[in-house]
Every structure is written in structure tokens, then in C-alpha cells.
C-alpha atoms as a PDB file:
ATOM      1  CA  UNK A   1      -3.741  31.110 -13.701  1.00  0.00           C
ATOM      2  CA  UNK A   2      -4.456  34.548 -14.940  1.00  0.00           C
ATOM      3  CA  UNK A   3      -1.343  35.401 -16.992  1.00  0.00           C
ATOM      4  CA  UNK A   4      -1.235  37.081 -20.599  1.00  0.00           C
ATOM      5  CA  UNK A   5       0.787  33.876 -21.560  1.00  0.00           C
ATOM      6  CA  UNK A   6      -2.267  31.599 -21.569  1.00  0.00           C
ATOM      7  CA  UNK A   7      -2.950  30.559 -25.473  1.00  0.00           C
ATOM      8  CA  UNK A   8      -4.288  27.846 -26.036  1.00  0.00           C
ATOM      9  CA  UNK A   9      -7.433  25.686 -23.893  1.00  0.00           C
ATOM     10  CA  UNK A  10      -7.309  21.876 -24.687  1.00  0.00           C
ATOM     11  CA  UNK A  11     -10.940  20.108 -24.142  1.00  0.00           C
ATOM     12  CA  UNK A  12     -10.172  16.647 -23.488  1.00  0.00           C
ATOM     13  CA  UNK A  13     -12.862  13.771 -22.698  1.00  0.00           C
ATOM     14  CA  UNK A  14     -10.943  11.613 -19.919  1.00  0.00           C
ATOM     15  CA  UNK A  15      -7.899  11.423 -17.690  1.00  0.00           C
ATOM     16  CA  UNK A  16      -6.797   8.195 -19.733  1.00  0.00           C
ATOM     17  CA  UNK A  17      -6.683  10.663 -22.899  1.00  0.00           C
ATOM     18  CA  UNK A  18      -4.876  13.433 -21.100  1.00  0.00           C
ATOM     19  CA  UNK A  19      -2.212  11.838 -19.011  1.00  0.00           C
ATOM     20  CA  UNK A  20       0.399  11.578 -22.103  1.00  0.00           C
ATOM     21  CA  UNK A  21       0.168  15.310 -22.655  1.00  0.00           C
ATOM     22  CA  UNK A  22       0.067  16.027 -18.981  1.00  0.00           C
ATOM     23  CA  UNK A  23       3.532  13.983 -18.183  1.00  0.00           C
ATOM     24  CA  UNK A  24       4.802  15.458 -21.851  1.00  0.00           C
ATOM     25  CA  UNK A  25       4.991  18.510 -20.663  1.00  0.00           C
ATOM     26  CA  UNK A  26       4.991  18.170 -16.649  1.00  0.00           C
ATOM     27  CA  UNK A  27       1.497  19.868 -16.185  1.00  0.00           C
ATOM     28  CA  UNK A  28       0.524  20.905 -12.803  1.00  0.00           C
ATOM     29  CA  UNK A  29      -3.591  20.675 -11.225  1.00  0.00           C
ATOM     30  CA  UNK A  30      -5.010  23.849 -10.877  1.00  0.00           C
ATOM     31  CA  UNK A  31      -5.780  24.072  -7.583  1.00  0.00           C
ATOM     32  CA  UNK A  32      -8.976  25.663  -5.999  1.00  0.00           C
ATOM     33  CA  UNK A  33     -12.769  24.566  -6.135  1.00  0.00           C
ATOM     34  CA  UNK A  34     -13.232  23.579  -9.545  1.00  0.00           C
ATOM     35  CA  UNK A  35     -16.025  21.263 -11.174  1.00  0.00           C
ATOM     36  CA  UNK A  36     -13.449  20.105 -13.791  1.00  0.00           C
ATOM     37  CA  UNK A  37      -9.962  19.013 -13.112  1.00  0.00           C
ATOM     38  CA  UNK A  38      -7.910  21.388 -14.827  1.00  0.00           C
ATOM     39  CA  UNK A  39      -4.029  21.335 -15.555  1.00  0.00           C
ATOM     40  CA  UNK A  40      -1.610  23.872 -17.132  1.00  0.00           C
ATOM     41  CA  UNK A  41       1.470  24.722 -17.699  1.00  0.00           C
ATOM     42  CA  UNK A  42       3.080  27.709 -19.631  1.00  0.00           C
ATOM     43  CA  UNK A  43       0.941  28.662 -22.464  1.00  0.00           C
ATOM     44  CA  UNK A  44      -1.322  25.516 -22.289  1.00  0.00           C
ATOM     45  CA  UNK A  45      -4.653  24.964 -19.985  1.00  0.00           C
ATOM     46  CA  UNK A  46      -6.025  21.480 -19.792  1.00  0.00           C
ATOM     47  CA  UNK A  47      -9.504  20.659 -18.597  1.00  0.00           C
ATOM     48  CA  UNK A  48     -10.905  16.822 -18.418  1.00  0.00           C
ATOM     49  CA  UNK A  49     -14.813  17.164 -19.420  1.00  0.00           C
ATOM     50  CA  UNK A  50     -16.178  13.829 -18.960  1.00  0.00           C
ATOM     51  CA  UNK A  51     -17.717  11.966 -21.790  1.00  0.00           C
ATOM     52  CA  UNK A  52     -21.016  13.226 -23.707  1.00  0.00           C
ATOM     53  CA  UNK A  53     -21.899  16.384 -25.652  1.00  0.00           C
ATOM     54  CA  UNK A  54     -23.118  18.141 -22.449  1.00  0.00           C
ATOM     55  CA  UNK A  55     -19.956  17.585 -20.660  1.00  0.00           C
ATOM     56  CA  UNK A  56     -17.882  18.706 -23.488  1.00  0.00           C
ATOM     57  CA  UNK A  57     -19.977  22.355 -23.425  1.00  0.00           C
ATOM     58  CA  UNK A  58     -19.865  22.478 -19.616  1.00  0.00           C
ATOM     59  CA  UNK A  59     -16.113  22.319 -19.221  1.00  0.00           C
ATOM     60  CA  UNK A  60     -15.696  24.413 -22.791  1.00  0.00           C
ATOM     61  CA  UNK A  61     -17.943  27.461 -21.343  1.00  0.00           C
ATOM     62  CA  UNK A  62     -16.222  26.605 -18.011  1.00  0.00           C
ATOM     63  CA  UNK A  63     -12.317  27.261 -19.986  1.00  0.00           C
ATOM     64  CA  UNK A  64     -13.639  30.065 -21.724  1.00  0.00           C
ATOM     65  CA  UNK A  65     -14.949  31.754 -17.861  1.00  0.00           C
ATOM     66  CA  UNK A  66     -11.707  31.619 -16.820  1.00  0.00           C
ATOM     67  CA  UNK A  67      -9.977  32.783 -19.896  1.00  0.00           C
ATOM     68  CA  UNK A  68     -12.177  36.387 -20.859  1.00  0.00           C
ATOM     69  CA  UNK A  69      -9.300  38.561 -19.676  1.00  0.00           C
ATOM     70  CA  UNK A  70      -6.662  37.121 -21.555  1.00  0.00           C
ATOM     71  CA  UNK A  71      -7.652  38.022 -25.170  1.00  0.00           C
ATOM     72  CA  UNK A  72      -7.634  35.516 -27.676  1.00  0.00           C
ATOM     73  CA  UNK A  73      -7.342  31.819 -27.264  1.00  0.00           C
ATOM     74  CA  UNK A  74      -6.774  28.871 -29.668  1.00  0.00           C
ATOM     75  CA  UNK A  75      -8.753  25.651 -28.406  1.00  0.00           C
ATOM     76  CA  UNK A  76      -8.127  22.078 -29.104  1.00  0.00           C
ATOM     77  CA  UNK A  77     -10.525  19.438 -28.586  1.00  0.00           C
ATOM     78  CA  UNK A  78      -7.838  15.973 -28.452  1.00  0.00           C
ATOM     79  CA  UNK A  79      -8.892  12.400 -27.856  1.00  0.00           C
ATOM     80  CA  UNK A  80      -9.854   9.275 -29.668  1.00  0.00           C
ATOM     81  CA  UNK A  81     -12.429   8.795 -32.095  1.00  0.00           C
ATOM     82  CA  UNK A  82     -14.193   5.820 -34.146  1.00  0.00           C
ATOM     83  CA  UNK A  83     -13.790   6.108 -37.744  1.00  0.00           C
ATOM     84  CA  UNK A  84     -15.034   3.890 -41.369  1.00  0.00           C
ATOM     85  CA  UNK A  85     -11.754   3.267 -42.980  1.00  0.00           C
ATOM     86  CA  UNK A  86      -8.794   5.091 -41.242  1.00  0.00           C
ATOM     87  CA  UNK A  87      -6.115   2.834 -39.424  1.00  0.00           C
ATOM     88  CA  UNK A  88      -5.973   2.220 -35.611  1.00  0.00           C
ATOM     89  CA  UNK A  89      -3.349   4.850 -34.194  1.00  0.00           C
ATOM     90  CA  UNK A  90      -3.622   6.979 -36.761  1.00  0.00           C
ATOM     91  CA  UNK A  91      -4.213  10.866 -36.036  1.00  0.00           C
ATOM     92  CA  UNK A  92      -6.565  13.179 -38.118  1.00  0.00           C
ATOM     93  CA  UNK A  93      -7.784  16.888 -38.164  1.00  0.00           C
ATOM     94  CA  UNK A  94     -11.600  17.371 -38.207  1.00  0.00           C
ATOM     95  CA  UNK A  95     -11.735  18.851 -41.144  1.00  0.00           C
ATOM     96  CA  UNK A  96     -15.899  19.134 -40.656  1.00  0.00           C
ATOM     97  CA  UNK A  97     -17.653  18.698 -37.731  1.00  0.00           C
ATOM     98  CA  UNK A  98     -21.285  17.877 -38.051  1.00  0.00           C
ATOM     99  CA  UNK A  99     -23.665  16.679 -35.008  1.00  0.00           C
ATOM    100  CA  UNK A 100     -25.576  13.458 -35.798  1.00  0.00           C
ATOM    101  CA  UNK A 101     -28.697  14.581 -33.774  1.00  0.00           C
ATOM    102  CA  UNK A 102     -29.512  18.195 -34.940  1.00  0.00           C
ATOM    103  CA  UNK A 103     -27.357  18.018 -38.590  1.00  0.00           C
ATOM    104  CA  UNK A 104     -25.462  21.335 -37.649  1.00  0.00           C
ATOM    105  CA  UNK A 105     -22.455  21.304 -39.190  1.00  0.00           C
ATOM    106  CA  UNK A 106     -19.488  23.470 -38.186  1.00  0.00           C
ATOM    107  CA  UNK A 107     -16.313  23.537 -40.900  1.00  0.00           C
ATOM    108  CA  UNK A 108     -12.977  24.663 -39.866  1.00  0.00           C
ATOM    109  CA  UNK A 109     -10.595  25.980 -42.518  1.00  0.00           C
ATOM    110  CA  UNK A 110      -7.331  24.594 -42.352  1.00  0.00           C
ATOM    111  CA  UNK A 111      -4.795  26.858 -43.017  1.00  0.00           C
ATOM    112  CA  UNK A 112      -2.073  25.213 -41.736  1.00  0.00           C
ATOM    113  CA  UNK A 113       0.080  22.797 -43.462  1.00  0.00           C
ATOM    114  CA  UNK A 114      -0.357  19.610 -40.974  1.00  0.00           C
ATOM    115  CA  UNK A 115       1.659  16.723 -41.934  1.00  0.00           C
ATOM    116  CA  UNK A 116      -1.250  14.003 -41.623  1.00  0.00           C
ATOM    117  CA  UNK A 117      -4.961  13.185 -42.916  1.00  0.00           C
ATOM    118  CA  UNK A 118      -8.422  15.487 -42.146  1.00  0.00           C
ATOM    119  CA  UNK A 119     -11.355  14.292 -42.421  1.00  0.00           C
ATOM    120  CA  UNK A 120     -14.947  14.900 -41.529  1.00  0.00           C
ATOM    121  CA  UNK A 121     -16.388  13.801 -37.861  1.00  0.00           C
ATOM    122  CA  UNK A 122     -19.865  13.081 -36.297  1.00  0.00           C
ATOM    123  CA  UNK A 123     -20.747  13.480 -33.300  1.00  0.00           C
ATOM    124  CA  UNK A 124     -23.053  11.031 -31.947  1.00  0.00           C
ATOM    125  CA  UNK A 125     -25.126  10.698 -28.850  1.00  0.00           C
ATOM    126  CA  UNK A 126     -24.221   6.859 -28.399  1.00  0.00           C
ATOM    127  CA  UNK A 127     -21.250   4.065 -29.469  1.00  0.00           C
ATOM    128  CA  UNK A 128     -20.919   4.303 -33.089  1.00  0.00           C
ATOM    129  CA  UNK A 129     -21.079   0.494 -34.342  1.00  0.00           C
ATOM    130  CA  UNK A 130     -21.702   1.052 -38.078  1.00  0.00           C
ATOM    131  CA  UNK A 131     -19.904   3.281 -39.236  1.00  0.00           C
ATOM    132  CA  UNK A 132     -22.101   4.444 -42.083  1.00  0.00           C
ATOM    133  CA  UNK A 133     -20.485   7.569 -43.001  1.00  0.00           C
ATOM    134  CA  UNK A 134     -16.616   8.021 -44.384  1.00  0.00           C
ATOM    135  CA  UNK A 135     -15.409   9.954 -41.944  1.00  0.00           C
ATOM    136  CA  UNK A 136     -14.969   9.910 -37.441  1.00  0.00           C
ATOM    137  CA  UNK A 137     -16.872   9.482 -34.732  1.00  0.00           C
ATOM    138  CA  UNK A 138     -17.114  10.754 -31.567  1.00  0.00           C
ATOM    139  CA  UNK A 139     -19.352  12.026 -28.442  1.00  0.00           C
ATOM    140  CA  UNK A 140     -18.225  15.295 -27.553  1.00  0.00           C
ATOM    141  CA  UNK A 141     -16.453  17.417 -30.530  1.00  0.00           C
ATOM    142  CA  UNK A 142     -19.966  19.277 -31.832  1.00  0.00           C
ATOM    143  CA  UNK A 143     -20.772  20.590 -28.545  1.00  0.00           C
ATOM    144  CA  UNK A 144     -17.343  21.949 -27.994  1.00  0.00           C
ATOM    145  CA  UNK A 145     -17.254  24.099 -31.493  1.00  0.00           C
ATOM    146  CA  UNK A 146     -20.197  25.567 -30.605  1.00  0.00           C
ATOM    147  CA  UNK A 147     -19.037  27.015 -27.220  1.00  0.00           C
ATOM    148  CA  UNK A 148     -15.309  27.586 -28.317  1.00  0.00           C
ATOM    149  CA  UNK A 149     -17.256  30.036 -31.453  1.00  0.00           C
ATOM    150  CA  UNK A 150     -18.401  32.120 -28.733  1.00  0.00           C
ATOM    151  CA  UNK A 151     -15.196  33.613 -27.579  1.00  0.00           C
ATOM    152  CA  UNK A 152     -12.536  32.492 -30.659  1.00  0.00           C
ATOM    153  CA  UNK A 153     -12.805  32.087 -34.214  1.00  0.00           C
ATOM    154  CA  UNK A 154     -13.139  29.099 -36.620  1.00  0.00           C
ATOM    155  CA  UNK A 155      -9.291  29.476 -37.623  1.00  0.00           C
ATOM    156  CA  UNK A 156      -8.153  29.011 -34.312  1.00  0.00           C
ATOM    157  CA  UNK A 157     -10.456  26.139 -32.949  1.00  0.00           C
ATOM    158  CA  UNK A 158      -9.476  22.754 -33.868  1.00  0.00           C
ATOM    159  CA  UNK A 159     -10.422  19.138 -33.395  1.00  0.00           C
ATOM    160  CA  UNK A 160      -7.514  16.446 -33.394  1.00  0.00           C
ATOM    161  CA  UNK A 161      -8.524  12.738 -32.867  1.00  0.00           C
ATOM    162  CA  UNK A 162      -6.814   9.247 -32.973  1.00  0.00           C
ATOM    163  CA  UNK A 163      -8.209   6.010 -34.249  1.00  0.00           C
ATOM    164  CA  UNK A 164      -8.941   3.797 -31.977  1.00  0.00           C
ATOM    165  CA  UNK A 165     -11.866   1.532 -33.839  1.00  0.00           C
ATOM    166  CA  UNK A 166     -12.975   1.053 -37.398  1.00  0.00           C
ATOM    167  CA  UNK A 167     -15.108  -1.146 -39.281  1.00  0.00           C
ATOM    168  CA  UNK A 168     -12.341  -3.991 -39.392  1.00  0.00           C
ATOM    169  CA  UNK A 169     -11.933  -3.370 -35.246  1.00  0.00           C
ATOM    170  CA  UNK A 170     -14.990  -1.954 -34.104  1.00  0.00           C
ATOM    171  CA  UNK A 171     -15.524  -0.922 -30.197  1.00  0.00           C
ATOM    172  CA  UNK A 172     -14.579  -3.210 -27.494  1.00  0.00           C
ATOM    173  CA  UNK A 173     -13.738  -2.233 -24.130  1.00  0.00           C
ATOM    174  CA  UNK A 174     -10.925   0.291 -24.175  1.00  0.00           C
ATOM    175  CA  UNK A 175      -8.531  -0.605 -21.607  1.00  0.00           C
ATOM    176  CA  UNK A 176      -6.741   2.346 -19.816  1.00  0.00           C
ATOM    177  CA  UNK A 177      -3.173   0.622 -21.415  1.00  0.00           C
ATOM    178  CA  UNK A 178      -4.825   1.003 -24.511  1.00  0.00           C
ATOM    179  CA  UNK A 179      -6.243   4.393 -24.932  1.00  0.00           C
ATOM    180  CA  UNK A 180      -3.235   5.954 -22.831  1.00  0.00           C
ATOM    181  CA  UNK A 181      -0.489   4.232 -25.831  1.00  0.00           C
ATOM    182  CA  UNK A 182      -2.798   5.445 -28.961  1.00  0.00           C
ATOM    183  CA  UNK A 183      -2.358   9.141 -27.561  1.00  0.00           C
ATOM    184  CA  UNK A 184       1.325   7.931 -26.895  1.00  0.00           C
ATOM    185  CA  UNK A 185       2.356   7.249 -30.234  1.00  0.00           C
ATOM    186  CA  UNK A 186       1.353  10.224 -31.326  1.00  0.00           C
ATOM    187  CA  UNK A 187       2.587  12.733 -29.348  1.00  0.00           C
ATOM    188  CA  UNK A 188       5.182  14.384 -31.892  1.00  0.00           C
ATOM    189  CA  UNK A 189       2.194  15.273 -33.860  1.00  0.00           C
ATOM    190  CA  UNK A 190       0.102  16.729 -30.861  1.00  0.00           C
ATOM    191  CA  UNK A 191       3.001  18.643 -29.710  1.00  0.00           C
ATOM    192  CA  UNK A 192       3.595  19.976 -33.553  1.00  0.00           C
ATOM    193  CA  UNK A 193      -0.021  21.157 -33.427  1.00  0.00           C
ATOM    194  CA  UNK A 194       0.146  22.806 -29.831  1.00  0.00           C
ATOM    195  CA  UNK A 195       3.337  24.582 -31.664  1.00  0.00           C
ATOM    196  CA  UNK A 196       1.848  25.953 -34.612  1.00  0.00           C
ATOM    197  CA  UNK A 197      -1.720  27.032 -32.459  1.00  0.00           C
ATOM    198  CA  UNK A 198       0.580  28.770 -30.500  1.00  0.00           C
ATOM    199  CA  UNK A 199       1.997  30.635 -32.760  1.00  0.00           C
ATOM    200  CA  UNK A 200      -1.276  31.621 -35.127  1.00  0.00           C
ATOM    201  CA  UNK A 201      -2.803  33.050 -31.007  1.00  0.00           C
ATOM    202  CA  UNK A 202       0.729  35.477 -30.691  1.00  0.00           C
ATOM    203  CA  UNK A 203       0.146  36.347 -34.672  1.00  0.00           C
ATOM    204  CA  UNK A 204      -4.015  37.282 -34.262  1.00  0.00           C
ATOM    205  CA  UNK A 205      -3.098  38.963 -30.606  1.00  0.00           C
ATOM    206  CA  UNK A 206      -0.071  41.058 -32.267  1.00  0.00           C
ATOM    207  CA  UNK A 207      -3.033  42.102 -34.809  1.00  0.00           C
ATOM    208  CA  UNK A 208      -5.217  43.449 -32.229  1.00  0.00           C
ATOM    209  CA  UNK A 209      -2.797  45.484 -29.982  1.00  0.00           C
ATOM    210  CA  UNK A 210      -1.259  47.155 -33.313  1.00  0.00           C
ATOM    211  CA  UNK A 211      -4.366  48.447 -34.587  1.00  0.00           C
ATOM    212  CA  UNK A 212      -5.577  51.682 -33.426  1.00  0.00           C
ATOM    213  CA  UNK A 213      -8.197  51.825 -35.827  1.00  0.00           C
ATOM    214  CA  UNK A 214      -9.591  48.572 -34.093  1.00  0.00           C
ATOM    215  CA  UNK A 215      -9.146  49.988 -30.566  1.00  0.00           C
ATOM    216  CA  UNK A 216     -10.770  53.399 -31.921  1.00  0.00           C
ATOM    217  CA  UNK A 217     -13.835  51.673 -33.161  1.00  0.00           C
ATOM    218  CA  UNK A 218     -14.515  49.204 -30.628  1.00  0.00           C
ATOM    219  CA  UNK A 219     -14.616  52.106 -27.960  1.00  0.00           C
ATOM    220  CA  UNK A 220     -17.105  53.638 -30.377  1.00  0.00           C
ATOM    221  CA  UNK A 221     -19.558  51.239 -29.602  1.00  0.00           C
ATOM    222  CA  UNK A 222     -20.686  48.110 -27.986  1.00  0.00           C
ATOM    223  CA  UNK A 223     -19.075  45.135 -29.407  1.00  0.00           C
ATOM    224  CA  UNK A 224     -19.866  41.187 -28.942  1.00  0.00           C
ATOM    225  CA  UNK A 225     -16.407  39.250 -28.694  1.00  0.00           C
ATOM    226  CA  UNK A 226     -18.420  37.474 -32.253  1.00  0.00           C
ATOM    227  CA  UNK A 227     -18.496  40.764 -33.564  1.00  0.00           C
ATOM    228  CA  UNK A 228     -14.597  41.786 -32.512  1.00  0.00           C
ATOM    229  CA  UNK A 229     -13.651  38.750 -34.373  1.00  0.00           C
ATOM    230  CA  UNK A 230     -15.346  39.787 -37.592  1.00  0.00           C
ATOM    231  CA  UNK A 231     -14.187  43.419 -37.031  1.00  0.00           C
ATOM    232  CA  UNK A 232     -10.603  42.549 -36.563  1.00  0.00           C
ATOM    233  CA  UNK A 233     -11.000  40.225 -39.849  1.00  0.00           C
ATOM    234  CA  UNK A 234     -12.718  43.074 -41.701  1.00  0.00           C
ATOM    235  CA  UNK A 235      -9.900  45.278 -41.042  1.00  0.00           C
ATOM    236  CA  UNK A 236      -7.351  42.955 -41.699  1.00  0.00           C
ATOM    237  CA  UNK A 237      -8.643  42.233 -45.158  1.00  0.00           C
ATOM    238  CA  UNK A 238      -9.202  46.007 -45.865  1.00  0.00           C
ATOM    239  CA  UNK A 239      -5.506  46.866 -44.894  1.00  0.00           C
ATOM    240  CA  UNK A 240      -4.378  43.465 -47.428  1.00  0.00           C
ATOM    241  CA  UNK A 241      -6.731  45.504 -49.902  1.00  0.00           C
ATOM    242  CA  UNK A 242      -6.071  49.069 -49.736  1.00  0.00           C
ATOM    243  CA  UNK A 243      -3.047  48.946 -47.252  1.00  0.00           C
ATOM    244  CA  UNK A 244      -2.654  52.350 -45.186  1.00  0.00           C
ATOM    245  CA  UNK A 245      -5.530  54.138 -47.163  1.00  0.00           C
ATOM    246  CA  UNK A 246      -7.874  51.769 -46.017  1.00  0.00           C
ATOM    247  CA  UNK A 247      -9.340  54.360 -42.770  1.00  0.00           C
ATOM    248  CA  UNK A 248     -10.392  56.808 -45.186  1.00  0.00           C
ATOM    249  CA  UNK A 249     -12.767  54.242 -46.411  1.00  0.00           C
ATOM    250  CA  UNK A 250     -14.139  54.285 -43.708  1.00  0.00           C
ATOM    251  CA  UNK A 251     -17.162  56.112 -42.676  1.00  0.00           C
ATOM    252  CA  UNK A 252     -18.437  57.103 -39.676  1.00  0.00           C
ATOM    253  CA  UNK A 253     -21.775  58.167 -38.466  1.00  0.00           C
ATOM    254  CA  UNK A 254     -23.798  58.608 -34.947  1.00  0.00           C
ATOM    255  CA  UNK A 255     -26.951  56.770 -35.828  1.00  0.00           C
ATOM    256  CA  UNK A 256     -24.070  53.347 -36.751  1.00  0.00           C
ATOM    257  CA  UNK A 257     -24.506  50.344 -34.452  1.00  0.00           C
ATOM    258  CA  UNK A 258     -21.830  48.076 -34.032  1.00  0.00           C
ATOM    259  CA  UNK A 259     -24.074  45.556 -36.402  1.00  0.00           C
ATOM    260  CA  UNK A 260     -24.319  48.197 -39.038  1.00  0.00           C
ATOM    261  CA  UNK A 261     -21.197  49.477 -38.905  1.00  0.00           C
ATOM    262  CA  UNK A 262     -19.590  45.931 -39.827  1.00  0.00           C
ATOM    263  CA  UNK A 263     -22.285  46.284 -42.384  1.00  0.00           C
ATOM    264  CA  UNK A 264     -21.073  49.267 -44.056  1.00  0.00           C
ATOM    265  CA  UNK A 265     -17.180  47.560 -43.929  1.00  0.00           C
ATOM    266  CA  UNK A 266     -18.210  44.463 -45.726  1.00  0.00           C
ATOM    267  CA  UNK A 267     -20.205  46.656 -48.384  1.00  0.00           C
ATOM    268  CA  UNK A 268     -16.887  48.999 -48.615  1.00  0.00           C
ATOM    269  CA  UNK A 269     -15.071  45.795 -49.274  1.00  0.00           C
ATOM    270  CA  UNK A 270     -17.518  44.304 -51.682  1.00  0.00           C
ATOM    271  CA  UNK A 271     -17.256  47.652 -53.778  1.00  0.00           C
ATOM    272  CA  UNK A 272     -13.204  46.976 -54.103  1.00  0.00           C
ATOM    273  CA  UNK A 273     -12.377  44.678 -57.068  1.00  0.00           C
ATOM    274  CA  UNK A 274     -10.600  41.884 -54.836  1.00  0.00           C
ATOM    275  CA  UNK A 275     -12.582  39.003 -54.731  1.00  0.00           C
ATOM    276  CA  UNK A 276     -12.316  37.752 -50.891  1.00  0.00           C
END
């Protein structure tokens, strides 16, 4: 389980949802005592969370336990979702994901070209029958950004859902046929997004290991894996900015805190004429 390859953890709600990616790419249970099933293969991890917001953070904080030594992961939350006006079998990105009960809303930029719709998502705490808002439904996707933040970063966290209800066809019983063909018919797509999530993890790893300044600074002091994130972004814009002269920007000083040390970087960037 524990090898460097490991990139990317994919939250899914049941074993209906997950079989099509689990015989797609010949996935194989982890075994030991765990209180998810998990499967992997190669670069992917799989863990089935049960339905429910608390479910979805369970098996999310569960992932993230057993991925803290392997540096960054991207995270994919994959299943299927209610929505107002979209088509049955039809995928989308969560382009917003705001929770129904508290009004938090998480947004996840989408820098990635993906070949198909985004839209925005609620998560509710029960069966969607009204479909009030333009946008998806589901039960689980909140509950998983806000775990996944704790460890990754907004870029590399992702929600991907499929139709399977809408105003015209709202909820009935899903039948295991069903649900298992709507994740089906859409597996070029899935395995297109696996691709390029793959890919952006290798880019924001290569980042890390090549810059000393990063490695210099984070031994300086103690850093949150929140704050790593926004210190490895920091310095990435700063070298965009001011390429190599960008260190001797950079001050240091004894009394500095990790907090107001990021402080002083996003003030040094502020000062520079580039509008971020």
C-alpha cells in the first residue's frame, strides 16, 4: 500500500458505483482490518464510504491516514447525483460545492480543459425531490471537500457525478443494473479525468522536491500541510514573478512564525506590479 506511486484517492458512495472502475482497471481489496473496503491498483486507491455526509468524512479522513507519507494526493469524489435540468447519463464536474444544511460553500477552480458540462452541486441531508436549485444533488460531496482540504489543495480535489434523476425522472428505486450502466457509459470520461489528475499530482510533487528554497524554509519552522500548500503556491508565483531573483526577496528573521512568514511573502508579492 505504501508506495511513492500512490496519486490519486477516489471517495466513492457504494459498491454498485465502484464496480465499473474496479473491473476497468482490475483493482485488487486491500487486505487487512479495515472499516472501509478499500481497492487499488497502480497509482489509484479506492475506498467505498457508505451513503451520508458522515460516511463520506469517515472514509475521506480514513484515505488521507493512510496516505500522509506519500506527499501529495489528488482526490476524486465519483458517483451519481440528482440534478434540475441535466440529462440522465450525463457526467458533470462540480464546479461549486455548497452544503444545503450549513450554506458552506467550497469552489474548485477548474483548470483543466474537461470535455463535458460543470455545474454547481448541493449536498443534502435527504432524497432531493424538487429540485429547486439549477444545479446537482447529492449526499456526500460537501463532507468530502472539507476533509480532502486538510491534506491537498482545491486544484487537485474534484467532484465528478452522473445523472441519474431530474425533474422529468425524479428518484425511484435505483436498481443495481441501473446505477452500475450510468457509471458504465461513462467510463472514457472517468478514465480521462483519472489521466489528467494524475498527471497535475507528478507536476505539484516535481514542484516540491525541486525547490530548495521550500525544503529550506519548511525546516525553519513548523508548518501545517494547509500552510505547505500555500507556501509551495507562494513560491511558485514568486519564481513566475521574479524568476531566480525571487530568494533575495525574501526576508528572514528569528522572531517569524510559519503564519507570519507566509505573511511577509504575500505582502512581498502584493508590492510587485503583477496582479495575481
Amino acid at each position: 500500500m505504501h508506495h511513492h506511486q500512490d496519486m490519486l484517492n477516489i471517495v466513492v458512495a457504494s459498491i454498485h458505483e465502484a464496480r465499473p472502475l474496479i473491473d476497468h482497471y482490475a483493482m485488487a481489496k486491500l487486505q487487512g482490518a479495515h472499516p472501509f473496503i478499500i481497492y487499488t491498483r497502480a497509482q489509484l486507491t479506492l475506498i467505498i464510504s457508505g451513503l451520508g455526509k458522515i460516511n463520506a468524512a469517515a472514509a475521506t479522513g480514513y484515505l488521507q491516514a493512510l496516505s500522509l507519507d506519500k506527499g501529495m494526493m489528488a482526490w476524486l469524489n465519483l458517483g451519481i447525483a440528482g440534478h434540475r435540468t441535466l440529462e440522465i447519463g450525463q457526467g458533470f464536474m462540480a464546479h461549486r460545492v455548497r452544503d444545503d444544511a450549513t450554506g458552506k460553500s467550497y469552489y474548485s477552480p477548474h483548470i483543466y480543459p474537461f470535455p463535458f458540462p460543470s455545474s454547481d452541486l448541493t449536498t443534502v441531508d435527504q432524497v432531493e425531490h424538487r429540485y429547486e436549485n439549477d444545479g446537482g444533488y447529492d449526499m456526500e460531496a460537501s463532507a468530502y471537500y472539507k476533509i480532502a482540504l486538510r491534506s491537498s489543495t482545491l486544484e487537485l480535489i474534484h467532484c465528478y457525478k452522473i445523472i441519474s434523476d431530474n425533474r422529468q425522472h425524479p428518484v425511484k428505486k435505483m436498481t443495481k443494473e441501473t446505477i452500475i450502466a450510468l457509471i458504465n457509459n461513462r467510463l472514457n470520461e472517468i478514465a480521462n479525468i483519472l489521466k489528467i489528475l494524475v498527471s497535475e499530482v507528478e507536476e505539484f510533487r516535481k514542484l516540491d522536491r525541486s525547490n530548495q528554497e521550500y525544503h529550506e524554509i519548511t525546516q525553519r519552522w513548523h508548518f501545517t500541510e494547509t500552510q505547505k500548500r500555500q507556501l509551495n503556491t507562494l513560491l511558485q508565483r514568486g519564481s513566475v514573478i521574479y524568476g531566480k531573483s525571487f530568494s533575495s526577496q525574501i526576508k528572514y528573521s528569528s522572531d517569524q512564525t510559519a503564519k507570519t512568514f507566509l505573511a511577509h511573502l504575500k505582502q512581498t508579492l502584493a508590492a510587485s506590479k503583477w496582479i495575481l
